[in-house]
C-alpha atoms as a PDB file:
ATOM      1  CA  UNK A   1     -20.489  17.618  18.923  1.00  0.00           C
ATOM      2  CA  UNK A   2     -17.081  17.831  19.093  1.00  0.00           C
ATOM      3  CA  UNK A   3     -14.260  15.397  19.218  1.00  0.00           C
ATOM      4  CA  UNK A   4     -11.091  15.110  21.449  1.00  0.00           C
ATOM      5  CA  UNK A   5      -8.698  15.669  18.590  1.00  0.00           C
ATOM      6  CA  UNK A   6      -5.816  14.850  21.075  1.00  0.00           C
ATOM      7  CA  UNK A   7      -6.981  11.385  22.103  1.00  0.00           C
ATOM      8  CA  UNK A   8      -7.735  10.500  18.228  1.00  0.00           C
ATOM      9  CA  UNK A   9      -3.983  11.209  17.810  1.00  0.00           C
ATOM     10  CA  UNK A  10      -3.141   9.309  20.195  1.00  0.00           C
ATOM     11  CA  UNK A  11      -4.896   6.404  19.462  1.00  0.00           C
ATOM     12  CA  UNK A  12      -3.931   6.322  16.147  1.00  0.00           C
ATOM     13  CA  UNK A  13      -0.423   6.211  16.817  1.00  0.00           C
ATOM     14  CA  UNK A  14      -1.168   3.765  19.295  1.00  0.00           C
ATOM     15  CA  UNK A  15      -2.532   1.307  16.983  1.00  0.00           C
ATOM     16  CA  UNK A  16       0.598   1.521  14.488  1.00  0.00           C
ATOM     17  CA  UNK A  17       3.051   0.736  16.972  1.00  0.00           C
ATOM     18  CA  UNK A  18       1.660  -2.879  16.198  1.00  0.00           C
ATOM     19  CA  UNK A  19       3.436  -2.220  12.420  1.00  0.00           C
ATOM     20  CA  UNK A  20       6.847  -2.117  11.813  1.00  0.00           C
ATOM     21  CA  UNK A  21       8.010   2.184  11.558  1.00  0.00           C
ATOM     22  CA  UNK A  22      10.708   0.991  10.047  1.00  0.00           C
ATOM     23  CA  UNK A  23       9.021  -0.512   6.923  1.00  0.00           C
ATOM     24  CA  UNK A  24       8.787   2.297   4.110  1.00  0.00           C
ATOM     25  CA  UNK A  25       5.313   1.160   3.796  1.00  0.00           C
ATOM     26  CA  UNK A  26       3.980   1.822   7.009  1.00  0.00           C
ATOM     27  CA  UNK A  27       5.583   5.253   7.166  1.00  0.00           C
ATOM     28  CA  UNK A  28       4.476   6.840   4.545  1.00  0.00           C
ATOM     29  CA  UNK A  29       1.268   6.020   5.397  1.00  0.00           C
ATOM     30  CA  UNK A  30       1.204   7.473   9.041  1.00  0.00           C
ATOM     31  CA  UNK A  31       2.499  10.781   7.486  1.00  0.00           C
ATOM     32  CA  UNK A  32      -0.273  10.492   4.638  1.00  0.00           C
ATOM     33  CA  UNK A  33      -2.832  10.146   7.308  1.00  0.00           C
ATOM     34  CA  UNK A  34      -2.259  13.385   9.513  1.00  0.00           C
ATOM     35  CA  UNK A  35      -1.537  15.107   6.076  1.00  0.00           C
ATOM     36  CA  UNK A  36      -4.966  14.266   4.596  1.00  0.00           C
ATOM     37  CA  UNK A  37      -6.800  15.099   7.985  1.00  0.00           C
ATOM     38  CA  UNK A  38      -5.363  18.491   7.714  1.00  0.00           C
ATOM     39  CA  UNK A  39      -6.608  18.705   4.398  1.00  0.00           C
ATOM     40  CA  UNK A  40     -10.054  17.884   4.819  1.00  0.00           C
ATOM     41  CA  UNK A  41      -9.850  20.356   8.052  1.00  0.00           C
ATOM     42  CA  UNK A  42      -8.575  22.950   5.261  1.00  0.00           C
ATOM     43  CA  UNK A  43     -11.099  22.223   2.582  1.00  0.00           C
ATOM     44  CA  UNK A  44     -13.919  22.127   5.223  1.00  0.00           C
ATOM     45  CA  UNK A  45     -13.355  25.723   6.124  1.00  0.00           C
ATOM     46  CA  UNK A  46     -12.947  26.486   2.647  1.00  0.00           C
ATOM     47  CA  UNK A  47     -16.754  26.161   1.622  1.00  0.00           C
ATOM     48  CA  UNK A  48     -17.765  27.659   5.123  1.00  0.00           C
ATOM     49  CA  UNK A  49     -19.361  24.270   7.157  1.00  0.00           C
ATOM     50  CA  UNK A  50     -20.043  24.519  10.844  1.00  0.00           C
ATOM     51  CA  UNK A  51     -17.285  23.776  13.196  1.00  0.00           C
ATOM     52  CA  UNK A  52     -19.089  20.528  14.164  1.00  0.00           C
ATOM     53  CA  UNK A  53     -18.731  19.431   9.994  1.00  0.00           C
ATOM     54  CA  UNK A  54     -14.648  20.776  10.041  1.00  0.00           C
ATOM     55  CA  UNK A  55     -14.072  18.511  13.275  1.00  0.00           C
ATOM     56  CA  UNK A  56     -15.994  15.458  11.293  1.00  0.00           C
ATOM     57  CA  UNK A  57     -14.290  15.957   8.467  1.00  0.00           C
ATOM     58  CA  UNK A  58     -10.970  16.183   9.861  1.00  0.00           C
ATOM     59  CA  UNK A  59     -11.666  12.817  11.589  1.00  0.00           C
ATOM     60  CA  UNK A  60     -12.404  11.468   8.358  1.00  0.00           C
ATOM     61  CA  UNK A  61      -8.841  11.953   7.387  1.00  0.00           C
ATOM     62  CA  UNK A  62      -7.401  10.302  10.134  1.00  0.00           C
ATOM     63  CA  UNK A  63      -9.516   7.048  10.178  1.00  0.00           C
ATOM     64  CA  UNK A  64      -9.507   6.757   5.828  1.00  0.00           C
ATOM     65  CA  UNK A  65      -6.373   4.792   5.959  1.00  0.00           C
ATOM     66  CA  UNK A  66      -6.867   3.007   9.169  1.00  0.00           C
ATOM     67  CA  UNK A  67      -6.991  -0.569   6.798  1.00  0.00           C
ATOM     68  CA  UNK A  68      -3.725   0.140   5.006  1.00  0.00           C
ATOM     69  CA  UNK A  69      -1.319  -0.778   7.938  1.00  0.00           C
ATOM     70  CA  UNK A  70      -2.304  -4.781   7.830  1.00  0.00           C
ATOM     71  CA  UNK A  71      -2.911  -4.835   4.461  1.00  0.00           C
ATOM     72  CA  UNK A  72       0.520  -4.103   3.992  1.00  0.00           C
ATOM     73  CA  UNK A  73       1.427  -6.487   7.006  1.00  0.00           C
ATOM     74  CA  UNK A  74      -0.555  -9.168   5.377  1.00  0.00           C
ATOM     75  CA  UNK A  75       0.197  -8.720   1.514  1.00  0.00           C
ATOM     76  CA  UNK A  76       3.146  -6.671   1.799  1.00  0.00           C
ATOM     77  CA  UNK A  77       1.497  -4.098  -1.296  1.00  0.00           C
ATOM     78  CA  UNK A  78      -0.562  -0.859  -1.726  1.00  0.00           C
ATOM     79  CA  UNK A  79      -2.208  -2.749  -4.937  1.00  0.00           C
ATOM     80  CA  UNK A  80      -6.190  -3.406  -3.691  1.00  0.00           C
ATOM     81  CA  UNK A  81      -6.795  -5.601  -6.747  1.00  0.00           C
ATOM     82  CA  UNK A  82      -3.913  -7.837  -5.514  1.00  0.00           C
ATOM     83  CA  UNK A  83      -4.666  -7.745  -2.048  1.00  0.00           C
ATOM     84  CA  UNK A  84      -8.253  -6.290  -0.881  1.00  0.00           C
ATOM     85  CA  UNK A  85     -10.052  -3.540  -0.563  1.00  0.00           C
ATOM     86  CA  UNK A  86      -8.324  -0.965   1.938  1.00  0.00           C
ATOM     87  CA  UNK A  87     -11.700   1.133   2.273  1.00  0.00           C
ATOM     88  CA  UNK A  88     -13.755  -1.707   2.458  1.00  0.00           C
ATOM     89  CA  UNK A  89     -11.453  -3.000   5.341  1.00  0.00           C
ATOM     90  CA  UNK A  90     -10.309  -0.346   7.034  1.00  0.00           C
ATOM     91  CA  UNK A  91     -14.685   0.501   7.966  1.00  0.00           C
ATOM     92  CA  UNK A  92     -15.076  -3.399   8.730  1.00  0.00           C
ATOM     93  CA  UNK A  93     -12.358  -2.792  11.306  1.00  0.00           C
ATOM     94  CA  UNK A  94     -13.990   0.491  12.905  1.00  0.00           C
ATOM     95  CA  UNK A  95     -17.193  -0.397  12.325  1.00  0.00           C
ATOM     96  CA  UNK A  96     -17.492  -4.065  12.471  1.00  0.00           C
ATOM     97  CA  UNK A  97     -17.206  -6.726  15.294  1.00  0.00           C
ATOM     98  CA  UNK A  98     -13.736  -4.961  16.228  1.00  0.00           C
ATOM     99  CA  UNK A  99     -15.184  -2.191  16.809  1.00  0.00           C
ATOM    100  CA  UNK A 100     -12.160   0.243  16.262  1.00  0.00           C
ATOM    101  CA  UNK A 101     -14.203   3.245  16.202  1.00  0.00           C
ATOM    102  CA  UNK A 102     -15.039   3.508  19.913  1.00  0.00           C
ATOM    103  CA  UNK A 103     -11.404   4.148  21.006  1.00  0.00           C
ATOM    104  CA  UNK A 104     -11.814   6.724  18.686  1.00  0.00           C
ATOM    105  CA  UNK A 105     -14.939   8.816  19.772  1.00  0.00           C
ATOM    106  CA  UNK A 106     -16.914   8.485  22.776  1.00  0.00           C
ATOM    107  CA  UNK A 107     -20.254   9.185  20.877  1.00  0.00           C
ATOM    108  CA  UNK A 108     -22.104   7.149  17.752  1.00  0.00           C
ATOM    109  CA  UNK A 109     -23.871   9.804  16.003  1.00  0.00           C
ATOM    110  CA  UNK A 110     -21.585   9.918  13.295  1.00  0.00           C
ATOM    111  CA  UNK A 111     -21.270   6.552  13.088  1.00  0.00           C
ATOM    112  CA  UNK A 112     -22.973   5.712  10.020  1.00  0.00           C
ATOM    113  CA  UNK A 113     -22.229   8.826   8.044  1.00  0.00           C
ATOM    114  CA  UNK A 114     -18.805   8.219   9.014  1.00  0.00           C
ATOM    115  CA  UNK A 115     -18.548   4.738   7.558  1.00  0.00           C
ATOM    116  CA  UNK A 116     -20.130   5.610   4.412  1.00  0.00           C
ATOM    117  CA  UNK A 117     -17.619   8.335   3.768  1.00  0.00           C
ATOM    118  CA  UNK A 118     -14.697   6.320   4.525  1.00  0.00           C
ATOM    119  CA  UNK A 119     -16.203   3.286   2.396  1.00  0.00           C
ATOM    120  CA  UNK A 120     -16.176   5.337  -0.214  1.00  0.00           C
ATOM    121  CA  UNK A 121     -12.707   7.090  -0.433  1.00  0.00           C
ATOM    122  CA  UNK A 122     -11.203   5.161  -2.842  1.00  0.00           C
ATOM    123  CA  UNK A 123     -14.530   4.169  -5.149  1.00  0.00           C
ATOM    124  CA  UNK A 124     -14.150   5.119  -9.090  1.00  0.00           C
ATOM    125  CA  UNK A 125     -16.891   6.948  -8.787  1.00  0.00           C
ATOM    126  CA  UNK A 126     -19.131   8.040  -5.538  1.00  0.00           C
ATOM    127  CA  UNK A 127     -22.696   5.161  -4.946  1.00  0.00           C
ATOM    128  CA  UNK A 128     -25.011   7.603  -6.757  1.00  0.00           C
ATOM    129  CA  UNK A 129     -27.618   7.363  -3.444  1.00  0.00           C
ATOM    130  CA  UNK A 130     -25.218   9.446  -1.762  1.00  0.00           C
ATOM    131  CA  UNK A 131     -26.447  13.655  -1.643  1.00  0.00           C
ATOM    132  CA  UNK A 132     -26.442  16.077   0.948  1.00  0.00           C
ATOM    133  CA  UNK A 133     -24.026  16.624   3.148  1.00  0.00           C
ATOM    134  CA  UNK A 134     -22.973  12.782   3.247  1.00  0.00           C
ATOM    135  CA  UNK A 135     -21.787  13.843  -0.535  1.00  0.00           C
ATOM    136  CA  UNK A 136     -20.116  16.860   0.448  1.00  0.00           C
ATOM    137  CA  UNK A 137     -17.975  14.948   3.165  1.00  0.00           C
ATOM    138  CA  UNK A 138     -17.261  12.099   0.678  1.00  0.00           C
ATOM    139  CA  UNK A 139     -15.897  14.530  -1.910  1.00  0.00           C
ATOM    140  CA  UNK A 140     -13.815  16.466   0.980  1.00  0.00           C
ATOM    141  CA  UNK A 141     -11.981  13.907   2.168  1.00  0.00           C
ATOM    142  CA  UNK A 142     -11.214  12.139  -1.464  1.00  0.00           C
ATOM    143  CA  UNK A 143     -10.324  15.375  -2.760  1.00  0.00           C
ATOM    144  CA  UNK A 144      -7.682  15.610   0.438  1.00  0.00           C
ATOM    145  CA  UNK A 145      -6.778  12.246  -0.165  1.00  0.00           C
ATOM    146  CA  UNK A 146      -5.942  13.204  -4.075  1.00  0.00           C
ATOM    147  CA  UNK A 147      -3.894  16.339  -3.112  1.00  0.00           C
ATOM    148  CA  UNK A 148      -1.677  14.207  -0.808  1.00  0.00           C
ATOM    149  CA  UNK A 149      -0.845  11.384  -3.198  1.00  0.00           C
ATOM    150  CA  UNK A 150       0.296  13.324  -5.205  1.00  0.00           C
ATOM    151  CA  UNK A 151       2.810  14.362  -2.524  1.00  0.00           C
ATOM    152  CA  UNK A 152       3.865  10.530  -1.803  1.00  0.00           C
ATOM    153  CA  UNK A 153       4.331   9.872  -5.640  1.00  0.00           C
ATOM    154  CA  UNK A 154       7.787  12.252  -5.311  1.00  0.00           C
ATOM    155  CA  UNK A 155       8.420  11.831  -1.719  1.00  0.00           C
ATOM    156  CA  UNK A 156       8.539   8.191  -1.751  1.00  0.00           C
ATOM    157  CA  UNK A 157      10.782   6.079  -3.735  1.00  0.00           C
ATOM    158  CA  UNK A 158       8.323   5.137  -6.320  1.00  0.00           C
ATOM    159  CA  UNK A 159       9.714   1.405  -6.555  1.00  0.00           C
ATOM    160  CA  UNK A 160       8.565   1.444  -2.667  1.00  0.00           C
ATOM    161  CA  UNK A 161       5.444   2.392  -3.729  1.00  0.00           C
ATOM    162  CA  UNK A 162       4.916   0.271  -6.268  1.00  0.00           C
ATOM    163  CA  UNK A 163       7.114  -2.903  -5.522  1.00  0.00           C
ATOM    164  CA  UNK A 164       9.271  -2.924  -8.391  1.00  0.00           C
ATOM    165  CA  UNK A 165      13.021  -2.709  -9.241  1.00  0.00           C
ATOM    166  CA  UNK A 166      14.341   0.620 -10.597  1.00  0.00           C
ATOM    167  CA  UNK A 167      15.486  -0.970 -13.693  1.00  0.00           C
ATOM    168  CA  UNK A 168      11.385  -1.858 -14.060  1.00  0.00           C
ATOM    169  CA  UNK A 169      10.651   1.096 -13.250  1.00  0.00           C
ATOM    170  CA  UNK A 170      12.437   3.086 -15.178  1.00  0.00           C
ATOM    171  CA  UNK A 171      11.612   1.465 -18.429  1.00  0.00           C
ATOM    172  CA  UNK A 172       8.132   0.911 -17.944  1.00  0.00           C
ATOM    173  CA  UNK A 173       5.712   1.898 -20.407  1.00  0.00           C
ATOM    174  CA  UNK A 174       2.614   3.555 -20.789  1.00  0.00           C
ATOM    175  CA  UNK A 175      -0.532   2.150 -23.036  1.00  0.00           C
ATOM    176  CA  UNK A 176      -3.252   3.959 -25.365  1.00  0.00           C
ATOM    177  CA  UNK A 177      -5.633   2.446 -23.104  1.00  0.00           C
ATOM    178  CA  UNK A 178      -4.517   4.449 -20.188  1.00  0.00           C
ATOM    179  CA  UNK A 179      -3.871   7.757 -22.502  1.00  0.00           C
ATOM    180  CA  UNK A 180      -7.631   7.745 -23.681  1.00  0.00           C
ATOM    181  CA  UNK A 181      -8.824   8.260 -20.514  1.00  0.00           C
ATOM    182  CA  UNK A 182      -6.721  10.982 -19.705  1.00  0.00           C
ATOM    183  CA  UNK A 183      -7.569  12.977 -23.059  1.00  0.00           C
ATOM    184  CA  UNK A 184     -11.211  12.469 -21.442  1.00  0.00           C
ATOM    185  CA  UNK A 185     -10.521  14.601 -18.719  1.00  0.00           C
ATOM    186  CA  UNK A 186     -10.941  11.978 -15.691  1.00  0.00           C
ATOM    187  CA  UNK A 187      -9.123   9.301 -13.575  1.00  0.00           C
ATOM    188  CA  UNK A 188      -8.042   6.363 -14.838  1.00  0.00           C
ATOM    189  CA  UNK A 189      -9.940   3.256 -13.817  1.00  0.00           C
ATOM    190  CA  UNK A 190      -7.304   0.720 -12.387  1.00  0.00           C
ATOM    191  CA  UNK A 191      -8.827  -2.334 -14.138  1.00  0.00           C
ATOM    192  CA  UNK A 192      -6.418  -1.327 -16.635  1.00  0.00           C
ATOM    193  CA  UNK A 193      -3.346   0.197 -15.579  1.00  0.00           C
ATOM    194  CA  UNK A 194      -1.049  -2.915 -15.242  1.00  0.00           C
ATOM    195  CA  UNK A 195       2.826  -1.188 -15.421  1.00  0.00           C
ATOM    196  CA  UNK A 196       4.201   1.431 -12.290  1.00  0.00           C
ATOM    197  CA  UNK A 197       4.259   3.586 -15.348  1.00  0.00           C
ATOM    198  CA  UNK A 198       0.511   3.764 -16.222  1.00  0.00           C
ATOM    199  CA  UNK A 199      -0.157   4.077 -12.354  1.00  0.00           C
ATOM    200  CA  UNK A 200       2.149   7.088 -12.153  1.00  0.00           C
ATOM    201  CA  UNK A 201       0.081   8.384 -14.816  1.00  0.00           C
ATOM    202  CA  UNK A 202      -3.345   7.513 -13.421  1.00  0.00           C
ATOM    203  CA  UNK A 203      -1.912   9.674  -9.939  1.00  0.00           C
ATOM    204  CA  UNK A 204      -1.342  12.669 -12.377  1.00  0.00           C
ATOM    205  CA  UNK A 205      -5.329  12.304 -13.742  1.00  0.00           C
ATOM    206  CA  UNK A 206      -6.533  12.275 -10.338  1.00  0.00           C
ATOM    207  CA  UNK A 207      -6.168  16.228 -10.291  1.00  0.00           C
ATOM    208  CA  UNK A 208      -9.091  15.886 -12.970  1.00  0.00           C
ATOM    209  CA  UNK A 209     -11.026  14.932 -10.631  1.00  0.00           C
ATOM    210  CA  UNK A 210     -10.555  17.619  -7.641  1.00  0.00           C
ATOM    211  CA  UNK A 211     -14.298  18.482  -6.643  1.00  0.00           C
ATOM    212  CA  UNK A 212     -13.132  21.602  -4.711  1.00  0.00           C
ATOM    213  CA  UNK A 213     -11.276  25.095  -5.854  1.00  0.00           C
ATOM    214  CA  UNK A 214      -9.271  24.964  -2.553  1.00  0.00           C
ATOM    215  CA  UNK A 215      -8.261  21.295  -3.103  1.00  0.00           C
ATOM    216  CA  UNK A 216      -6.356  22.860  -6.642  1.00  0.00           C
ATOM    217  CA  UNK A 217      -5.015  25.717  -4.731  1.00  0.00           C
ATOM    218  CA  UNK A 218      -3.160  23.033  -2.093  1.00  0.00           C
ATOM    219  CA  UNK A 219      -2.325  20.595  -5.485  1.00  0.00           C
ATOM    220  CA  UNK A 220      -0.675  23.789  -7.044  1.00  0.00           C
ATOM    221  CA  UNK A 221       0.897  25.096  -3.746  1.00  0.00           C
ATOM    222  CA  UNK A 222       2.669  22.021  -2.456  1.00  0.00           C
ATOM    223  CA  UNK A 223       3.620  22.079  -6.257  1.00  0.00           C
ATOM    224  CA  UNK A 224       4.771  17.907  -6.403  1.00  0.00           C
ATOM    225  CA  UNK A 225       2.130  17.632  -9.544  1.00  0.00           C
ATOM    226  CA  UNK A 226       4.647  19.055 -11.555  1.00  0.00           C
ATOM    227  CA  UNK A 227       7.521  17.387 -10.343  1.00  0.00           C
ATOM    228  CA  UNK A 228       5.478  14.086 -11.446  1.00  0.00           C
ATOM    229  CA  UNK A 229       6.302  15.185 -14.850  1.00  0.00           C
ATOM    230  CA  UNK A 230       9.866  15.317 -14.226  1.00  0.00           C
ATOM    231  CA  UNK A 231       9.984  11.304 -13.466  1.00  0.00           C
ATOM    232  CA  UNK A 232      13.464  10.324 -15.648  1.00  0.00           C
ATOM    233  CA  UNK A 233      11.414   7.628 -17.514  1.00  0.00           C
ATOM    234  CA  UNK A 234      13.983   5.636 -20.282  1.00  0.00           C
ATOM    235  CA  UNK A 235      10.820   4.396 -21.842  1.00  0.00           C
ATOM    236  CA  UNK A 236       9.372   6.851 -25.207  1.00  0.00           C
ATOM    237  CA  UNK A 237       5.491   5.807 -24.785  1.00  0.00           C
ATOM    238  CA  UNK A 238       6.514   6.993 -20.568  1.00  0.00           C
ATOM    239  CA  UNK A 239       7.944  10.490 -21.927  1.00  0.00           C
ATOM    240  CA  UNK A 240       5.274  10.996 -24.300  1.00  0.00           C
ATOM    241  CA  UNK A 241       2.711  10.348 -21.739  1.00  0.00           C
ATOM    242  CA  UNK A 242       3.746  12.168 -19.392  1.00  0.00           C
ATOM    243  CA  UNK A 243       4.323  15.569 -22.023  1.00  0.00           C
ATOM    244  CA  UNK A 244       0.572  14.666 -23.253  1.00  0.00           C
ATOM    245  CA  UNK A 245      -0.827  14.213 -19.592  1.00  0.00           C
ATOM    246  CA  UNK A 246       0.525  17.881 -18.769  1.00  0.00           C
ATOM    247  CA  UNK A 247      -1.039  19.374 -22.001  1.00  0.00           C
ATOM    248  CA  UNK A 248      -4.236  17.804 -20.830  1.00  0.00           C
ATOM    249  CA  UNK A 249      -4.603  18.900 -17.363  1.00  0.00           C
ATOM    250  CA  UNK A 250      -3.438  22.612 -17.911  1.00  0.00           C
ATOM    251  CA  UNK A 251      -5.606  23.041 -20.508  1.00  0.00           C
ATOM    252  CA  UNK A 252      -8.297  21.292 -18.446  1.00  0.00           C
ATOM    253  CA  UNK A 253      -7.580  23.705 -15.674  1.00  0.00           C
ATOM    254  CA  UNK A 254      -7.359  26.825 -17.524  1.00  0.00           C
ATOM    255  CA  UNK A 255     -10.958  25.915 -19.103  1.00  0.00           C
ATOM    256  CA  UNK A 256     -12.436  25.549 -15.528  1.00  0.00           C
ATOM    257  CA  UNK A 257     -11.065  28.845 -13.982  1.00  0.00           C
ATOM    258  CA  UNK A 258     -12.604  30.785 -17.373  1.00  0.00           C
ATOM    259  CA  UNK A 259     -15.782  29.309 -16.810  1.00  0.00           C
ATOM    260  CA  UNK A 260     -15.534  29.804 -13.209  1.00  0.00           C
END
């Protein structure tokens, strides 16, 4: 099966013409989207999958965000726990009574696969029913999606990002809370980040959690992790936190390629 990558395109940039290009917002995330699809497509050839899995998950990257662009339009933030649940809306909207998905690909096979993986993109942690080669496309694209926030997070005026002044943003700090999980090796749950500083951290842990050795090699390439730890925080817990959280993934990092 293979899908008319040209059309998807299309499409997509079809349906954001109905959002305003000029809003930071929507921008960055019609660049995030064809970044993440490429990705996936990158990742997928990494561990060897058929041609018919790279093209799948490839179109996984361009339909993850699909529920971003009226989220933003309707609540005017990236924030899910202040708005809804991007995943969880962006599938309602292919997959639901709109039906999105059709303009999309021609075909259903994938269909439910397909929604699975993109409810799932943004979970804590994966439904443990998922195996197989459902899992293996669920871990592809969030481990795409990882590599290319980190990417936004220097790219993008982080007040943009995270609707704040600079003066905020500057002087936020950063909680023992939020520090705890990162000495543990693993994201931070967002339940309890609450200042742009603690989120910038809980981007950073994200790396903890790339699945796939090619995902690290495109996180170290495009090098913007460590340029996260160059953000010209005012705030002591911030610059501490951000020194600690460095410590903590290199050492995490060098671990895994020993044991490798």
């Amino acid at each position: 099966m293979k899908i008319d990558r040209q059309k998807v395109r299309e499409q997509f940039a079809a349906y954001t013409r109905n959002y305003d290009p000029n809003d930071p917002k929507i921008a960055l995330k019609i660049a995030h989207t064809y970044r993440v699809a490429d990705n996936c497509e990158k990742i997928a050839v990494s561990l060897s999958l058929t041609e018919e899995e790279i093209e799948f998950a490839w179109l996984s990257g361009m339909l993850h965000d699909i529920g971003r662009f009226e989220q933003v339009k309707r609540y005017n933030t990236f924030i899910d726990s202040e708005s809804v649940d991007h995943a969880e809306f962006g599938a309602n909207l292919l997959f639901g009574d709109e039906g999105l998905i059709t303009e999309y690909a021609d075909f259903r096979s994938w269909d439910n696969e397909l929604e699975t993986v993109i409810r799932q993109h943004n979970k804590y942690r994966i439904d443990e029913s998922i195996s197989g080669k459902t899992l293996i496309f669920c871990n592809i694209l969030r481990d795409a999606d990882k590599v290319d926030i980190l990417r936004v997070n220097v790219e993008t005026p982080m007040e943009e990002i995270y609707n704040v002044t600079e003066d905020v943003l500057f002087n936020a700090g950063v909680s023992e809370k939020v520090m705890e999980q990162v000495r543990e090796h693993h994201a931070v749950n967002r339940d309890i980040m609450d200042s742009p500083a603690e989120h910038l951290i809980g981007h950073i842990a994200l790396a903890f959690e790339l699945v796939y050795p090619k995902s690290w090699e495109l996180a170290r390439k495009q090098g913007y992790l460590y340029k996260m730890f160059e953000f010209p925080t005012r705030n002591a817990s911030t610059k501490k936190a951000l020194a600690e959280s460095r410590t903590e993934l290199e050492s995490f990092y060098s671990l895994r390629m020993r044991n490798k």
